[in-house]
N, C-alpha and C. Protein backbone atom coordinates (compact mmCIF):
# COMPACT_ATOMS: atom_id res chain seq x y z
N UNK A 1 29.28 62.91 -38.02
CA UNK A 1 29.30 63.87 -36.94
C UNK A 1 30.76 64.11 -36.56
N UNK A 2 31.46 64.93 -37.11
CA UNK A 2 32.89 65.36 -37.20
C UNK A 2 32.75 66.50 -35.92
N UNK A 3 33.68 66.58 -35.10
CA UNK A 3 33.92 67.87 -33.68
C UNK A 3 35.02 68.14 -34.05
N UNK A 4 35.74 69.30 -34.44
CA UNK A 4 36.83 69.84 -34.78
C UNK A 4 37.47 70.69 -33.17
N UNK A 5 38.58 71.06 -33.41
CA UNK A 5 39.41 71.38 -32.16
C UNK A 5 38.60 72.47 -31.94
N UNK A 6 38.38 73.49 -32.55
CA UNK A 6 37.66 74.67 -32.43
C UNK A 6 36.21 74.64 -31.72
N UNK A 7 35.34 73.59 -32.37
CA UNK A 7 34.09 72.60 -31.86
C UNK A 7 34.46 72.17 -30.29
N UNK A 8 35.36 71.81 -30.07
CA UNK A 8 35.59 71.14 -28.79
C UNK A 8 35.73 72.70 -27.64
N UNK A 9 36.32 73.36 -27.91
CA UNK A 9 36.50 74.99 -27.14
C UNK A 9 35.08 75.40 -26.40
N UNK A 10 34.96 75.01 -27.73
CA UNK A 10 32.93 76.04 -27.72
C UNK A 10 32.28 75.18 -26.64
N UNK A 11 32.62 73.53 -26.76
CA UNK A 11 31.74 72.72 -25.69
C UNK A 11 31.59 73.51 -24.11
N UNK A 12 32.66 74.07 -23.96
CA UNK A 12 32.61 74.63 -22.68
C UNK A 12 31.49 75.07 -21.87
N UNK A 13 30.99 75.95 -22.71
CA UNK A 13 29.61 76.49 -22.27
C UNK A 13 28.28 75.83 -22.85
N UNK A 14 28.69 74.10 -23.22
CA UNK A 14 27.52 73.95 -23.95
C UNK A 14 26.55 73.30 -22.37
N UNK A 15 24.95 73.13 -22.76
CA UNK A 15 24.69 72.23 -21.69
C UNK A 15 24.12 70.88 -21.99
N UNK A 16 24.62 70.12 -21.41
CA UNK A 16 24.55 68.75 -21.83
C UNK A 16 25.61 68.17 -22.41
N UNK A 17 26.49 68.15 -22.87
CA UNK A 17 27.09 67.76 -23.86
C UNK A 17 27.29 66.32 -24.07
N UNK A 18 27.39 66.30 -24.90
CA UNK A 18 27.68 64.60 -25.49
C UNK A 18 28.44 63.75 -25.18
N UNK A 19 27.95 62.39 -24.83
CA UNK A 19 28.55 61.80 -23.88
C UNK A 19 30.13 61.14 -25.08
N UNK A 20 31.38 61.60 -25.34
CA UNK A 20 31.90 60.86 -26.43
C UNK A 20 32.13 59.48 -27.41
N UNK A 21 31.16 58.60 -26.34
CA UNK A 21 30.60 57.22 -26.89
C UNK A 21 29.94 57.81 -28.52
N UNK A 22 28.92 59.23 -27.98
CA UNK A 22 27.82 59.18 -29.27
C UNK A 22 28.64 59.74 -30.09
N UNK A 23 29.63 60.58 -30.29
CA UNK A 23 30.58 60.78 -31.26
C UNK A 23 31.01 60.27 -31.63
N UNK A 24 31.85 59.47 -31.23
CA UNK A 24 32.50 58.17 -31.41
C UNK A 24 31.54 57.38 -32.25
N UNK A 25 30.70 57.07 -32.14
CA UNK A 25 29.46 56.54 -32.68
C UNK A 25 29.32 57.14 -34.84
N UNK A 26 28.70 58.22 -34.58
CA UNK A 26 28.75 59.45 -35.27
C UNK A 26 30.18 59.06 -36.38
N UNK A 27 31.29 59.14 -36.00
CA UNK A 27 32.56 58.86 -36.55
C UNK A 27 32.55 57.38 -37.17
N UNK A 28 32.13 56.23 -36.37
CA UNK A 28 31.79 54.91 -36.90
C UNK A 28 31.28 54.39 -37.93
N UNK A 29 29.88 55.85 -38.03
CA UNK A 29 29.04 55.72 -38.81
C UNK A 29 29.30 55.87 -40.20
N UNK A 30 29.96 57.02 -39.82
CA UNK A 30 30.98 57.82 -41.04
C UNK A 30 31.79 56.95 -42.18
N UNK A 31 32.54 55.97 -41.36
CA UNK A 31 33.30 55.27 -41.77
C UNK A 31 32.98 53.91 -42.06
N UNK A 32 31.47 53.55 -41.86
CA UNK A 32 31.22 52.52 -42.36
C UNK A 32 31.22 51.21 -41.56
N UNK A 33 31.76 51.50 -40.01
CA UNK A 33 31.95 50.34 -39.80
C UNK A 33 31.25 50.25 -38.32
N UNK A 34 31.36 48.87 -38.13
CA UNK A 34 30.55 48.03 -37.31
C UNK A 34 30.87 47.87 -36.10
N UNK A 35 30.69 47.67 -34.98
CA UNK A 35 31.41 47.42 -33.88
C UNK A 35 32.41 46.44 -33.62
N UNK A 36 31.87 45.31 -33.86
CA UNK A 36 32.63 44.18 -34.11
C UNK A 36 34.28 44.87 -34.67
N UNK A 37 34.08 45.18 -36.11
CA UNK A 37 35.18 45.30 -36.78
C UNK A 37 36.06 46.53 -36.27
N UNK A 38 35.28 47.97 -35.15
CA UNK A 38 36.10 48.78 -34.61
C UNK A 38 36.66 48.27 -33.49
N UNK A 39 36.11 47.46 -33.01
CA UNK A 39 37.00 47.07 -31.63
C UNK A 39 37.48 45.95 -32.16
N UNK A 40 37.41 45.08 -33.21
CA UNK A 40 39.38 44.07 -33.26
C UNK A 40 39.73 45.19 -34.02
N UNK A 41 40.15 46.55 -34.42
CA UNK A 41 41.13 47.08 -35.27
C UNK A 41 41.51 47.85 -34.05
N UNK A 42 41.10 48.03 -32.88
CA UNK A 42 41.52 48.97 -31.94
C UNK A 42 42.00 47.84 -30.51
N UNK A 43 41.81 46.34 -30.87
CA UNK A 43 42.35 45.86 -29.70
C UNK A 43 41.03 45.68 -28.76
N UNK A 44 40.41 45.50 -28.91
CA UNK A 44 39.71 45.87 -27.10
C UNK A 44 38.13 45.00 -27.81
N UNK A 45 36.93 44.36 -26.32
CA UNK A 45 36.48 43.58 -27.06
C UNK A 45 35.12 44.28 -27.38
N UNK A 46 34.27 44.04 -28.31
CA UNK A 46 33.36 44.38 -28.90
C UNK A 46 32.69 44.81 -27.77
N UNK A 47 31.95 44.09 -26.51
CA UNK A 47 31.31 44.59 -25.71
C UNK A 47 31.47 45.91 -24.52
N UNK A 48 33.01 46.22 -24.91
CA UNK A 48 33.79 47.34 -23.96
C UNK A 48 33.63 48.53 -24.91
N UNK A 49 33.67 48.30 -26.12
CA UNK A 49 33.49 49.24 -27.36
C UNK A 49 31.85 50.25 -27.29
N UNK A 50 31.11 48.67 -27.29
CA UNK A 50 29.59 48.72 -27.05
C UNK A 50 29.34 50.08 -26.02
N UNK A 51 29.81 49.63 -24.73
CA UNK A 51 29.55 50.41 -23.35
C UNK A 51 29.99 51.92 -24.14
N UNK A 52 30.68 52.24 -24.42
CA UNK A 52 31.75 53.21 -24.54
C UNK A 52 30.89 54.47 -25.14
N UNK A 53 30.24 53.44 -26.64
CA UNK A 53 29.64 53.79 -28.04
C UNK A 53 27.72 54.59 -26.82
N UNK A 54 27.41 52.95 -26.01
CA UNK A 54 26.27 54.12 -25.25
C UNK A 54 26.29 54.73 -24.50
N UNK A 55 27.34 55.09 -23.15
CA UNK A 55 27.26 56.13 -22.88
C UNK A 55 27.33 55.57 -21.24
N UNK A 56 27.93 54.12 -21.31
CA UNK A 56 27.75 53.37 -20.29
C UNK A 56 29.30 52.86 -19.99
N UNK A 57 30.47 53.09 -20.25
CA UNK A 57 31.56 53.58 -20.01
C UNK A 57 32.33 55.06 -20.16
N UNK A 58 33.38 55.34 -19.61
CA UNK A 58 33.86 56.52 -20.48
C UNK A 58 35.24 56.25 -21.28
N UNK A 59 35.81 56.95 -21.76
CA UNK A 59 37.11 57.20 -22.59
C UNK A 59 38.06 57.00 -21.89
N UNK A 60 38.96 56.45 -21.26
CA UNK A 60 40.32 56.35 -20.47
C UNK A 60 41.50 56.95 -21.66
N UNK A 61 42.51 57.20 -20.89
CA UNK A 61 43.92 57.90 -21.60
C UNK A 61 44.12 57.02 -22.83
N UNK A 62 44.32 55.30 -22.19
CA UNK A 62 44.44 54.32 -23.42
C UNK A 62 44.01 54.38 -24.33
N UNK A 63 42.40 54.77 -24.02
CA UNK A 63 41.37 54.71 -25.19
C UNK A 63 41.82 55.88 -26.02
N UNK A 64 41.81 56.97 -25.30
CA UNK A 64 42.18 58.34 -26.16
C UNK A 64 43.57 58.14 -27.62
N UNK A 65 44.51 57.30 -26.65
CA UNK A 65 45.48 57.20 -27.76
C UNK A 65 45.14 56.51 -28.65
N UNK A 66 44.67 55.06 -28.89
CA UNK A 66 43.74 54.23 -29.48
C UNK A 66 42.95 54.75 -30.66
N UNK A 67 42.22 55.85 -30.08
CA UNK A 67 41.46 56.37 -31.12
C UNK A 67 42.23 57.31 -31.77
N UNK A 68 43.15 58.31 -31.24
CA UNK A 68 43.69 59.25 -31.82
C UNK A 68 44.60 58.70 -33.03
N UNK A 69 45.40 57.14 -32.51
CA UNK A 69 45.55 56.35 -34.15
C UNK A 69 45.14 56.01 -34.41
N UNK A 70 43.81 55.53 -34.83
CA UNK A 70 43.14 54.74 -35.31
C UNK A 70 42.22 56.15 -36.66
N UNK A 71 41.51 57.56 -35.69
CA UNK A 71 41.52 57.93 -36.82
C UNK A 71 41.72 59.42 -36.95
N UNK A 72 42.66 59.76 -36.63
CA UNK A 72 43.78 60.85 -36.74
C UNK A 72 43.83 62.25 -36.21
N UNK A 73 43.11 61.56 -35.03
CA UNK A 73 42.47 63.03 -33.90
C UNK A 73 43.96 63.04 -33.16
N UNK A 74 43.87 64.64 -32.63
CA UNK A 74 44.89 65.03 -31.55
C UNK A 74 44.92 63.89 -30.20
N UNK A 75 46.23 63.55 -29.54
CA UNK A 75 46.16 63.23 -28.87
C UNK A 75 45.22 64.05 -27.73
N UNK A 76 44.72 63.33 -26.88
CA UNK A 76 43.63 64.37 -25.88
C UNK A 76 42.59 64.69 -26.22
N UNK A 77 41.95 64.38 -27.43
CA UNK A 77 41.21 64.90 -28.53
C UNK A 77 39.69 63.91 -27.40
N UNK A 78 39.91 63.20 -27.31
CA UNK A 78 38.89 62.24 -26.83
C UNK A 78 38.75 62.23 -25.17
N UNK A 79 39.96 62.14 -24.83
CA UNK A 79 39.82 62.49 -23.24
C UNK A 79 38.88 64.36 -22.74
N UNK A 80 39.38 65.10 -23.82
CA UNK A 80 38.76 66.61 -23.25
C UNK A 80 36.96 65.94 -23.64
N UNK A 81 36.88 65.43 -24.25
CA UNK A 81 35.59 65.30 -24.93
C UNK A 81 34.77 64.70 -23.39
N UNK A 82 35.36 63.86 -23.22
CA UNK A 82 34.82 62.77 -21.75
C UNK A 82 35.46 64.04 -20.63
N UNK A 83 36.13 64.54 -20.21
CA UNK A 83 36.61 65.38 -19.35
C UNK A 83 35.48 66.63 -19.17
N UNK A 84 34.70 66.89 -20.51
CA UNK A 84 33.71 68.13 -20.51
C UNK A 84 32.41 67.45 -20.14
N UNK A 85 31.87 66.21 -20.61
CA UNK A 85 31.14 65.73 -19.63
C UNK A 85 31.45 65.39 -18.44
N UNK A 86 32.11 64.30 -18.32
CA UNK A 86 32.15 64.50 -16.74
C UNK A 86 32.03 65.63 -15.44
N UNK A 87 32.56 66.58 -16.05
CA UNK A 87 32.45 68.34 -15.48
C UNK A 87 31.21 68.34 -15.53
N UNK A 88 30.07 68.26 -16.25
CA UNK A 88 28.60 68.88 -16.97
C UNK A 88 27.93 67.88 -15.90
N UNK A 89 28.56 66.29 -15.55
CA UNK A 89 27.64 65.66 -14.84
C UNK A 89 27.58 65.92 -13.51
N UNK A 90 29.37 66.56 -12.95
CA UNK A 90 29.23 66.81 -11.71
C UNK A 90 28.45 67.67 -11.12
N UNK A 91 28.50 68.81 -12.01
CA UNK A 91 28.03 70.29 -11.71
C UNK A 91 26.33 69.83 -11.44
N UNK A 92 25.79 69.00 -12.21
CA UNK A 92 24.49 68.61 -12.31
C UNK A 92 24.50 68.02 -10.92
N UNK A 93 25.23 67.30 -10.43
CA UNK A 93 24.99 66.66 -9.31
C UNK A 93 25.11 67.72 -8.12
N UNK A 94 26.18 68.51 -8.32
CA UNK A 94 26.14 70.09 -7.36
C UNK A 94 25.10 70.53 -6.52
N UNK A 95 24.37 70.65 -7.75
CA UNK A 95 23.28 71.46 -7.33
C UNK A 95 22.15 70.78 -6.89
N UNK A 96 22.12 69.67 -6.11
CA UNK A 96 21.45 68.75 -5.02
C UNK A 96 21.72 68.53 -3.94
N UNK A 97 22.86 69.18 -3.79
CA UNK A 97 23.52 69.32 -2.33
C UNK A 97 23.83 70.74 -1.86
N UNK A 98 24.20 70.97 -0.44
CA UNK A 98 24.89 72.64 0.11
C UNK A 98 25.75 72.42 -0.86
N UNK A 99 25.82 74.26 -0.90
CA UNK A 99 27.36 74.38 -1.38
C UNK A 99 28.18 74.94 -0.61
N UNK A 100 29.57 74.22 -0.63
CA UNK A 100 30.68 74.65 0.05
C UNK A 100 30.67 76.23 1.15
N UNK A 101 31.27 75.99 1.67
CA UNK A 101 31.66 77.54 2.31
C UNK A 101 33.20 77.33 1.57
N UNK A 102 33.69 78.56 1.36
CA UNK A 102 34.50 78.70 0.53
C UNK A 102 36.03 78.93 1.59
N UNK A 103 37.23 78.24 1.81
CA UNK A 103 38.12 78.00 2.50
C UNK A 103 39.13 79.56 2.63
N UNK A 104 39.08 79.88 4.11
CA UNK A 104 39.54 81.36 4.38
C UNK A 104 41.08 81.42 4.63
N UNK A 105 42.13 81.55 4.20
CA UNK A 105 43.73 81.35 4.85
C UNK A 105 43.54 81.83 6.29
């Protein structure tokens, strides 16, 4: 499950979008490897990897760089990914509450 820069644009208007754990995931898969063995090649411990991979942490800046060397995504490449959900979860939460009156100069 490869997301190309162009792929990532389009997310904008997607609904739902993917939490970047499952990509991340997707990419793992790709490559064959295990959790264990992605989180000692990236530093960080198997169970922080884990969270990440379900959808039960998110991506921090660190992580973004991390992954972007590890396997040869744009820097930011991973943060917009977590940045477009997070947006998708707020908006979801929005609309359970008033909305704003909108601030007059």
């Amino acid at each position: 499950m490869w997301i190309t820069t162009e792929t990532m644009e389009n997310m904008m208007d997607m609904h739902d979008p993917a939490h970047p754990g499952e990509i991340l995931a997707g990419w793992l898969t790709d490559l064959e490897l295990n959790v264990t063995a992605a989180a000692g090649h990236l530093g960080m411990s198997r169970v922080m990897l884990s969270r990440i991979l379900h959808g039960h942490a998110a991506i921090t800046a660190d992580m973004d760089v991390k992954l972007s060397q590890a396997l040869g995504t744009s820097p930011g490449y991973w943060l917009r990914l977590q940045t477009q959900r997070d947006l998708w979860e707020a908006q979801q939460r929005a609309k359970d509450r008033p909305a704003l009156q909108r601030l007059a100069a």
